[in-house]
Protein backbone atom coordinates (compact mmCIF):
# COMPACT_ATOMS: atom_id res chain seq x y z
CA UNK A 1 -29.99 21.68 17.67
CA UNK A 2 -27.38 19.52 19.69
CA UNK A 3 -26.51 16.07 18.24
CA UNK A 4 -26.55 13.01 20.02
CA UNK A 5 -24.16 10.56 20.86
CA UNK A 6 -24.17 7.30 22.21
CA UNK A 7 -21.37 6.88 24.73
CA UNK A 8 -19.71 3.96 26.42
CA UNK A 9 -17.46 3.21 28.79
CA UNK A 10 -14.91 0.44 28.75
CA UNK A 11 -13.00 -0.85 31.57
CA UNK A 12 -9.09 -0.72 31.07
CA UNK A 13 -8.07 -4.29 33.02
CA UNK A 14 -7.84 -6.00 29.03
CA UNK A 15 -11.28 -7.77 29.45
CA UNK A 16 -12.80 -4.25 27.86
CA UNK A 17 -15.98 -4.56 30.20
CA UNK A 18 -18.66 -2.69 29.65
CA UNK A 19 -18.93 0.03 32.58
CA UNK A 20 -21.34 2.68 31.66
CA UNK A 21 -23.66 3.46 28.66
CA UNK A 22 -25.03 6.86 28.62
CA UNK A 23 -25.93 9.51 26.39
CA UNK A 24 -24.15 12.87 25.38
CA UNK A 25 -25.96 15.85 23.63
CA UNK A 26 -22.78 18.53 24.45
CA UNK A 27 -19.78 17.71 23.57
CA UNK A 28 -16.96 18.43 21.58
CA UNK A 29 -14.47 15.84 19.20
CA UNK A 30 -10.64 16.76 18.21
CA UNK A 31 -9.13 13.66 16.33
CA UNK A 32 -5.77 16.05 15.61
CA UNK A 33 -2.71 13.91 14.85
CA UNK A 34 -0.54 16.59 15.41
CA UNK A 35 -1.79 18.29 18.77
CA UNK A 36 -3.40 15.48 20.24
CA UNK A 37 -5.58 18.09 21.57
CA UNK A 38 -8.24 16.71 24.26
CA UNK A 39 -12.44 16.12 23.75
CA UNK A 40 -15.17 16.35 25.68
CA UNK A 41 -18.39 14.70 26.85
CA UNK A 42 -20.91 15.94 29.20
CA UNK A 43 -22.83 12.85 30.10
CA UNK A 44 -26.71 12.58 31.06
CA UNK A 45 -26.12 10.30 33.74
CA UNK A 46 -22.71 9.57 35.85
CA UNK A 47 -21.40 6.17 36.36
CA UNK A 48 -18.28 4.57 37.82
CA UNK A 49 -16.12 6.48 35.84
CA UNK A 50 -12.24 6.82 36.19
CA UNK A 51 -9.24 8.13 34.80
CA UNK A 52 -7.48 5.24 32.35
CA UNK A 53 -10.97 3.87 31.06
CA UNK A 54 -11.73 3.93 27.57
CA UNK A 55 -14.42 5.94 25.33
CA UNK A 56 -16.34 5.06 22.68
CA UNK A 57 -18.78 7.57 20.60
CA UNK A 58 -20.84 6.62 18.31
CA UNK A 59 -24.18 7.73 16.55
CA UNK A 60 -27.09 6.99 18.13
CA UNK A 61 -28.93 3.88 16.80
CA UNK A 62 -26.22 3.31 14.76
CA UNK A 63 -22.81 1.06 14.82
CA UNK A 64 -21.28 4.25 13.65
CA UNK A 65 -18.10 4.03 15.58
CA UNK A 66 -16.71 8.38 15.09
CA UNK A 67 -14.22 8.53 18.48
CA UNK A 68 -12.50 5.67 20.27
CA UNK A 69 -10.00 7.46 23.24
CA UNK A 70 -8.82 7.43 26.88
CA UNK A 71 -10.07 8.62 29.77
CA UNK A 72 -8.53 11.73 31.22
CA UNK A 73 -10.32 13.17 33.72
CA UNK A 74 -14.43 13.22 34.82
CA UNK A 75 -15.72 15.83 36.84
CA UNK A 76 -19.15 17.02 37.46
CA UNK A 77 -20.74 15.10 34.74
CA UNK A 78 -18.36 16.06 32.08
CA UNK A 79 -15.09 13.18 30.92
CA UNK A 80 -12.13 15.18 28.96
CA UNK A 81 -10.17 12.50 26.78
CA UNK A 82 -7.39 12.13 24.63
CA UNK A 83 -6.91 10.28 21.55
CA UNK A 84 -6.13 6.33 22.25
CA UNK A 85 -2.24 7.25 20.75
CA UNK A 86 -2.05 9.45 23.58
CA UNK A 87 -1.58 6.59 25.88
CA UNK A 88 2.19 6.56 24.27
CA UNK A 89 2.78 9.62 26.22
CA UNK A 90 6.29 8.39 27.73
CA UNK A 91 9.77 7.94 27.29
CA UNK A 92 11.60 5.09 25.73
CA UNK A 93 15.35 4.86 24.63
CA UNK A 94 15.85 6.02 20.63
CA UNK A 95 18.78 5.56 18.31
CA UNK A 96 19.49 6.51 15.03
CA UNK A 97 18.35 3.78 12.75
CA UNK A 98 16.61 2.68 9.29
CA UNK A 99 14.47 -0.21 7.76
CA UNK A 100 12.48 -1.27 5.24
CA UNK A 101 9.28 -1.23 6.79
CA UNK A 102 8.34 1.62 9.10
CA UNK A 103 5.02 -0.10 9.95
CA UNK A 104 6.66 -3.21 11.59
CA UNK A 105 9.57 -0.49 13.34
CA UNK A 106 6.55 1.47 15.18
CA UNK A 107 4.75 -2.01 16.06
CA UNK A 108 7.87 -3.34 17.64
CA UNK A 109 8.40 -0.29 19.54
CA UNK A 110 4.73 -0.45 20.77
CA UNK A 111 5.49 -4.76 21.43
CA UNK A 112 8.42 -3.76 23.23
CA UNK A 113 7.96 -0.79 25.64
CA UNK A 114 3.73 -1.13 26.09
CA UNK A 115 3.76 -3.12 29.70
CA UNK A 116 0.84 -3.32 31.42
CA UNK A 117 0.68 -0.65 33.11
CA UNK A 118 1.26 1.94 30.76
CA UNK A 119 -2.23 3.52 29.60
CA UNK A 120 -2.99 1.28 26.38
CA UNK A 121 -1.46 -1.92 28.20
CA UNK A 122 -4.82 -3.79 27.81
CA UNK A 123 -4.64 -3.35 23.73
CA UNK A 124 -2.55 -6.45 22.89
CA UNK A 125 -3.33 -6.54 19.37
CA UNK A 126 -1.50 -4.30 16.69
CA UNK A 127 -2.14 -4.98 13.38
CA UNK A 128 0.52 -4.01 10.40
CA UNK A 129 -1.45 -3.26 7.47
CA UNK A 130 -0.46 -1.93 3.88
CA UNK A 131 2.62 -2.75 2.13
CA UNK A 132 5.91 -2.30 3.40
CA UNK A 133 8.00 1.47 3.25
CA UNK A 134 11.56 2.37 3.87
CA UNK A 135 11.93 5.23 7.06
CA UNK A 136 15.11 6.53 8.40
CA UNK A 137 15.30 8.59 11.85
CA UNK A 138 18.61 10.53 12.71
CA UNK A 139 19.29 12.52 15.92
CA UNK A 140 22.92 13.49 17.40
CA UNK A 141 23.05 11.38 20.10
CA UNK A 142 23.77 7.64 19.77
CA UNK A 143 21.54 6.42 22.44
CA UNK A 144 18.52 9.53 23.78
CA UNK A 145 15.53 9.13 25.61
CA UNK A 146 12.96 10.24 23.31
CA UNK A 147 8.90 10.21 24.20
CA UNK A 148 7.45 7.73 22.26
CA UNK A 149 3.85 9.87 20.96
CA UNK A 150 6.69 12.99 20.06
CA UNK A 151 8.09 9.78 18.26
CA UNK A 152 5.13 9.04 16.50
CA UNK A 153 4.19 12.20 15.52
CA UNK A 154 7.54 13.04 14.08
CA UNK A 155 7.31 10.14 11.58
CA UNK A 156 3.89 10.44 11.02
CA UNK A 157 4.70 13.65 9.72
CA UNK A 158 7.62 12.43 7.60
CA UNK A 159 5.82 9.32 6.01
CA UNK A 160 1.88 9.50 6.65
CA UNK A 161 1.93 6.48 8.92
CA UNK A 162 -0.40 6.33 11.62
CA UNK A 163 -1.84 4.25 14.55
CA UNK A 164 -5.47 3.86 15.13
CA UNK A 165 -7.94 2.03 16.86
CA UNK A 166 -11.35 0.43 16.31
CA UNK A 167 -13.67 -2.42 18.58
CA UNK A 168 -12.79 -5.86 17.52
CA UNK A 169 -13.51 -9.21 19.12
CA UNK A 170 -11.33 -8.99 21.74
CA UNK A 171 -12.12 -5.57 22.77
CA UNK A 172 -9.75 -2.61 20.95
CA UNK A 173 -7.50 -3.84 18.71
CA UNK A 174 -4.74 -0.91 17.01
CA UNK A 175 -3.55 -0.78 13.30
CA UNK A 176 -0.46 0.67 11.77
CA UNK A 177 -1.43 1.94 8.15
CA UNK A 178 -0.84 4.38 5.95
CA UNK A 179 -4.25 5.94 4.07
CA UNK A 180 -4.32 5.45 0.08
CA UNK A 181 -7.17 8.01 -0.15
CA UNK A 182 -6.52 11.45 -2.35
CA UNK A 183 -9.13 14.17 -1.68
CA UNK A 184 -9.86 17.08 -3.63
CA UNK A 185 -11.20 20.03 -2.22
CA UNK A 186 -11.95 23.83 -3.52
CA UNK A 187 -13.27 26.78 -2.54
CA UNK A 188 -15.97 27.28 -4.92
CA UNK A 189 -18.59 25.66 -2.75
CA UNK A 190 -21.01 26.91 -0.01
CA UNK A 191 -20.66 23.51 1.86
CA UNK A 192 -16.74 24.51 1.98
CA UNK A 193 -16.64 27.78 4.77
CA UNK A 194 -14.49 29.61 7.21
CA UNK A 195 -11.17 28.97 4.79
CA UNK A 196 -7.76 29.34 7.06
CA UNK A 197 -5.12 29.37 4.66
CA UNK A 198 -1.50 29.94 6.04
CA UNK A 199 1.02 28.66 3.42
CA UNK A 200 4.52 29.06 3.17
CA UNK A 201 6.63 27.57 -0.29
CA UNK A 202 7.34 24.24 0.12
CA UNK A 203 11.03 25.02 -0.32
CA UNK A 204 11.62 28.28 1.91
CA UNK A 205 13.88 26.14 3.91
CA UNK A 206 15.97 23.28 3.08
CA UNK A 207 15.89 21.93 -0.69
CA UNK A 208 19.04 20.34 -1.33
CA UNK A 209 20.02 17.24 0.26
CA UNK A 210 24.03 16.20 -0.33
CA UNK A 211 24.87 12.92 1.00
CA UNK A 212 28.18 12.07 1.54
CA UNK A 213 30.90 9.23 1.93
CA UNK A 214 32.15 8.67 5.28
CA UNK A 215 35.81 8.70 3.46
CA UNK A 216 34.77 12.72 2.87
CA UNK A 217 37.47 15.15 4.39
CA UNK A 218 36.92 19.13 4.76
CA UNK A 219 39.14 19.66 1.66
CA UNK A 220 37.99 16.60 -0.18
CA UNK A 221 34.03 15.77 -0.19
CA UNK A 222 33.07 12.36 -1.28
CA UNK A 223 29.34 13.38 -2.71
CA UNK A 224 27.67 10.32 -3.11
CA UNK A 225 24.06 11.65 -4.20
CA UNK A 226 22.37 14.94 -4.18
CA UNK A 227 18.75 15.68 -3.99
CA UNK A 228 16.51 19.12 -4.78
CA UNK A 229 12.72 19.75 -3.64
CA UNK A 230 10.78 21.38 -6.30
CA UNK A 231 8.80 24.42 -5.70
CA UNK A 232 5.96 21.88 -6.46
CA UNK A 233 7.42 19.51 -3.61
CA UNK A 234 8.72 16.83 -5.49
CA UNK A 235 12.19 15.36 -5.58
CA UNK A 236 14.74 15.78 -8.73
CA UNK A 237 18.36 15.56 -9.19
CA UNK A 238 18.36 18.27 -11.46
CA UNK A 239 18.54 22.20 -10.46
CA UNK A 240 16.83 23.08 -13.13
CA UNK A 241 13.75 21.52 -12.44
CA UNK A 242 11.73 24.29 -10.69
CA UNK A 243 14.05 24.18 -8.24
CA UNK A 244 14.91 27.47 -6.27
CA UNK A 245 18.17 28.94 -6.43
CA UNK A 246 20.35 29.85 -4.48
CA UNK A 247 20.02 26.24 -2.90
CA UNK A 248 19.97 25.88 0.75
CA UNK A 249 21.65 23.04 1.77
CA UNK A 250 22.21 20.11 4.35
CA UNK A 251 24.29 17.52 4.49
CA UNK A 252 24.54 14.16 5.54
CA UNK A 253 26.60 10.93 6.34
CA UNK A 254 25.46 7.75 3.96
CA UNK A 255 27.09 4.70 6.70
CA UNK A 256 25.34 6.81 9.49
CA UNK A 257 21.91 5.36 8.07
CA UNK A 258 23.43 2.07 8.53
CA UNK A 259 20.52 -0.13 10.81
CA UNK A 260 22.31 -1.46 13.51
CA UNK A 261 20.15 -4.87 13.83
CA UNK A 262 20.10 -5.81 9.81
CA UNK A 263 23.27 -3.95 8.68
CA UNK A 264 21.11 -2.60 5.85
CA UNK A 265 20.86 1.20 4.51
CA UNK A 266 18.32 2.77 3.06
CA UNK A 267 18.57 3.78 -0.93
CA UNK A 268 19.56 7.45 -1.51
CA UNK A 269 16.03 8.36 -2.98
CA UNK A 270 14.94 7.12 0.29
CA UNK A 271 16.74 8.88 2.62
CA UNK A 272 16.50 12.00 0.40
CA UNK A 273 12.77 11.13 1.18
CA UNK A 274 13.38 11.23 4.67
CA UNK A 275 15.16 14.04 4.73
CA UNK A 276 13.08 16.76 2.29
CA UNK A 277 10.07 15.36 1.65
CA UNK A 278 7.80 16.57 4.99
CA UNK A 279 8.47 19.76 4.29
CA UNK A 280 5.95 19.31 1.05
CA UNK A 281 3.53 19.52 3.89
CA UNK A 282 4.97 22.68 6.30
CA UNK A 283 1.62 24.36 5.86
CA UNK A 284 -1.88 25.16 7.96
CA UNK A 285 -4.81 24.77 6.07
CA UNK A 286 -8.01 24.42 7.81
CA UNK A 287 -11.62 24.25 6.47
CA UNK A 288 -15.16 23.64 7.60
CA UNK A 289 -17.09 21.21 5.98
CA UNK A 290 -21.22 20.77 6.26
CA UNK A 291 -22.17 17.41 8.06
CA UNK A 292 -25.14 16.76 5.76
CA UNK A 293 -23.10 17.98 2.38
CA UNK A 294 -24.14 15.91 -0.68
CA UNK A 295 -20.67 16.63 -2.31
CA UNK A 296 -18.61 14.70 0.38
CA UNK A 297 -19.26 12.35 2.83
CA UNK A 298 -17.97 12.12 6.46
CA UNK A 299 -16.36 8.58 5.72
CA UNK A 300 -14.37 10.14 3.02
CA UNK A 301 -12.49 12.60 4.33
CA UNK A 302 -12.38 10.37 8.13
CA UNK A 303 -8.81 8.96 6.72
CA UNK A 304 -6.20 10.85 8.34
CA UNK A 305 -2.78 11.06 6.78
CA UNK A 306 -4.80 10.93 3.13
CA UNK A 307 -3.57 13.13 0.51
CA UNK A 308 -5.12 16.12 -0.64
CA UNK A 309 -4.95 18.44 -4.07
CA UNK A 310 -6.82 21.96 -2.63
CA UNK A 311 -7.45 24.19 -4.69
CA UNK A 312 -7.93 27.78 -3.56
CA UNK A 313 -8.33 30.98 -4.89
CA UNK A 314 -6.89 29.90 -7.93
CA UNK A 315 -3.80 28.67 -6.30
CA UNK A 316 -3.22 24.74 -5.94
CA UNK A 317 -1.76 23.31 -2.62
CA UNK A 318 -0.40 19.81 -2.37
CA UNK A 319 -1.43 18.73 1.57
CA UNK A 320 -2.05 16.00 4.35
CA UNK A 321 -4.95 15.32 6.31
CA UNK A 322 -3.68 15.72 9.72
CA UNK A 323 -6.99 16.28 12.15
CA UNK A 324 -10.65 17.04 11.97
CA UNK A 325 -12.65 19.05 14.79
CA UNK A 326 -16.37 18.29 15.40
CA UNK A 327 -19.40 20.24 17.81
CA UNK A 328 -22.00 18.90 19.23
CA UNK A 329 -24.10 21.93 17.93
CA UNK A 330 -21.92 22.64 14.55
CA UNK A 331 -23.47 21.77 11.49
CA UNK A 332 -19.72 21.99 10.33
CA UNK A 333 -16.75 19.78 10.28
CA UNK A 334 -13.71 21.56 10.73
CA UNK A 335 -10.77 19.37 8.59
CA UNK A 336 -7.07 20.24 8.99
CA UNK A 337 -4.62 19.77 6.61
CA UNK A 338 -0.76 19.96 6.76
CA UNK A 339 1.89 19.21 9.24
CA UNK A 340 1.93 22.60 11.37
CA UNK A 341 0.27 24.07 13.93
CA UNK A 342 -0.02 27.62 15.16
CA UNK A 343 -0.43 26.80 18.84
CA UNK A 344 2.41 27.67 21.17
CA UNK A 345 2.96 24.35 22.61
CA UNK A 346 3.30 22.68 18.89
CA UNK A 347 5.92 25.68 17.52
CA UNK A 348 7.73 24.33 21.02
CA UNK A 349 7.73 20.78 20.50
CA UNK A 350 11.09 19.52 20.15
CA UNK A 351 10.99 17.11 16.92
C-alpha cells in the first residue's frame, strides 16, 4: 500500500506564496549529500507549476516536514526535484585558504555569490549554528573557478558540515551545522535488510601527512610535523600505533595554509585533519531500515553527516551518514553511509 504525502508548492519570488497544495501517493525521496540525486512526485491534481518553485513533503495530517527541494522539471502530472543545496549548482572564484570556523566560510560564500537570480536567491536567511571548527582547502591554482555545490560537497565530506533547510517565518530559512548524533547499527536484526557493504581500509591510500617549512630545500627538508592514520582511522604521531607500514606519504607546505584575509594558519593537528581524516570515511555502506521499526525511529537516523559505529558480521566500521532513499510503496528506508559512491558520474567528479 502506497503512502501519502501532502505536497505544496511555494512560489520562488522571496514572498514563499503558497501556489498549489495537492496530494502524492507515488513518489520517490533521495536526500543523498553526495549525489544530489533527483525525487519525484506524481501529483493528483496539476497546478501552476514551474521550474525554480519550491517543494515541500510532508505527512499527511501532520506538520511532519520529511523533503524541502527545488523544482526541476513537471511534466504530465509528475515534478522531478533536487535537493534545496542543489540550487548552488554554479561557479564562483576559489582560492586556497583556512579559518577557524568553516560554518561562517560556507555562509559568506552563500552571502556573497547567492544574487537573486540564482535558484535559492529568495532564501535570505542562513543561520550558523554549532560551535566554531578550523577547515583548510588547498588546490594548485591561486585563483580557479570552482562550482560552488562540488564545493560543498568536498568539505562536507572532509568535516561533516552541511546546509539544510526547513519553513520558518519568513518562508525557508537555511542552516549551516554540523550533526552531534552517533548511531549504532548491526546486522543482527530483521528490521536491518538488504546489507551493501563495500569497504576498503581506511588507510589503503595516503596515511602519512609531512608538513614542511617553506625554508625546506630538495637536499635539506625542514619537517615541521608529521601525521599517521591508524588502521582504525584516527590520527597519531607515532608509527607504531596501528599504523601501516610501509607509509605512503604526502607532503605539504605549512605558510601555504596561510588565510589571506586574517593572516592566520591553521594548527598542524588541524591541517593533518584536513588532510587524512576523510579518508576514515572512503567507504559504501548502505542499509534498509523498516519505517514502522520499534528499535529506531525515522527522526533518529534523519541527521545527515551523524556518526555511526556499524557493526557487521563481526567486523566494526567507523562511518558517516551521507543520504537516505525513501518509496512511496517501501516499507523500507534505505540509509547510506560513507563518503563514496559507486555511480559513474560520482567516481568522475573532480574534487
Amino acid at each position: 500500500m502506497s503512502t501519502p504525502l501532502g505536497i505544496w508548492v511555494l512560489s520562488s519570488d522571496g514572498n514563499f506564496d503558497t501556489v498549489h497544495v495537492t496530494t502524492s501517493y507515488n513518489w520517490e525521496i533521495n536526500n543523498d549529500y553526495i549525489s544530489s540525486e533527483q525525487s519525484t512526485f506524481e501529483l493528483l491534481d496539476n497546478g501552476p507549476i514551474v521550474e525554480g518553485q519550491f517543494i515541500i513533503a510532508k505527512r499527511l495530517h501532520t506538520a511532519d516536514v520529511i523533503y524541502i527541494g527545488i523544482i526541476n522539471a513537471f511534466e504530465n502530472g509528475q515534478v522531478k526535484t533536487g535537493l534545496m543545496q542543489t540550487g548552488l549548482n554554479y561557479d564562483i572564484i576559489m582560492r586556497p585558504g583556512s579559518g577557524k570556523d568553516i560554518n561562517a566560510h560556507l555562509a559568506a560564500l552563500i552571502k556573497n555569490n547567492n544574487s537573486k537570480n540564482q535558484p535559492l536567491g529568495a532564501v535570505s536567511e542562513i543561520e550558523v549554528d554549532g560551535d566554531a571548527s578550523a577547515w583548510s582547502y588547498q588546490q594548485e591554482d591561486a585563483v580557479k573557478v570552482k562550482n560552488m555545490l562540488s564545493y560543498f560537497t568536498h568539505m562536507f565530506k572532509k568535516y561533516r558540515n552541511i546546509l539544510t533547510f526547513q519553513l520558518s517565518s519568513n518562508g525557508i530559512s537555511g542552516r549551516l551545522s554540523k550533526s552531534t548524533k552517533n548511531l549504532a547499527l548491526k546486522n543482527n536484526s530483521i528490521d536491518f535488510v538488504d546489507w551493501d557493504v563495500s569497504v576498503s581500509p581506511a588507510d589503503t591510500g595516503t596515511n602519512n601527512l609531512i608538513i614542511y617549512s617553506i625554508d625546506s630545500t630538495p637536499t635539506v627538508p625542514k619537517i615541521l610535523s608529521s601525521w599517521y592514520l591508524t588502521r582504525g582511522g584516527d590520527l597519531t604521531q607515532s608509527i607504531d600505533d596501528n599504523v601501516r607500514v610501509p607509509v605512503l606519504s604526502k607532503g605539504v607546505i605549512y605558510e601555504s595554509y596561510k588565510d589571506d584575509e586574517t593572516g592566520e594558519i591553521p594548527s598542524y593537528q588541524e591541517i593533518a585533519e584536513s588532510e587524512l581524516k576523510a579518508s576514515t570515511y572512503a567507504h559504501e555502506i548502505n542499509v534498509s531500515i523498516r519505517n514502522e521499526s520499534k528499535l529506531v525511529q525515522f527522526a533518529d537516523f534523519n541527521s545527515i553527516g551523524a556518526l555511526a559505529t556499524i557493526t557487521y558480521d563481526n567486523t566494526i566500521y567507523q562511518s558517516v551518514l551521507t543520504g537516505w532513499t525513501m518509496k512511496s510503496d517501501n516499507a523500507f528506508t534505505t540509509f547510506m553511509f560513507g563518503n563514496v559512491r559507486s555511480s559513474l558520474s560520482d567516481l568522475l567528479e573532480d574534487e
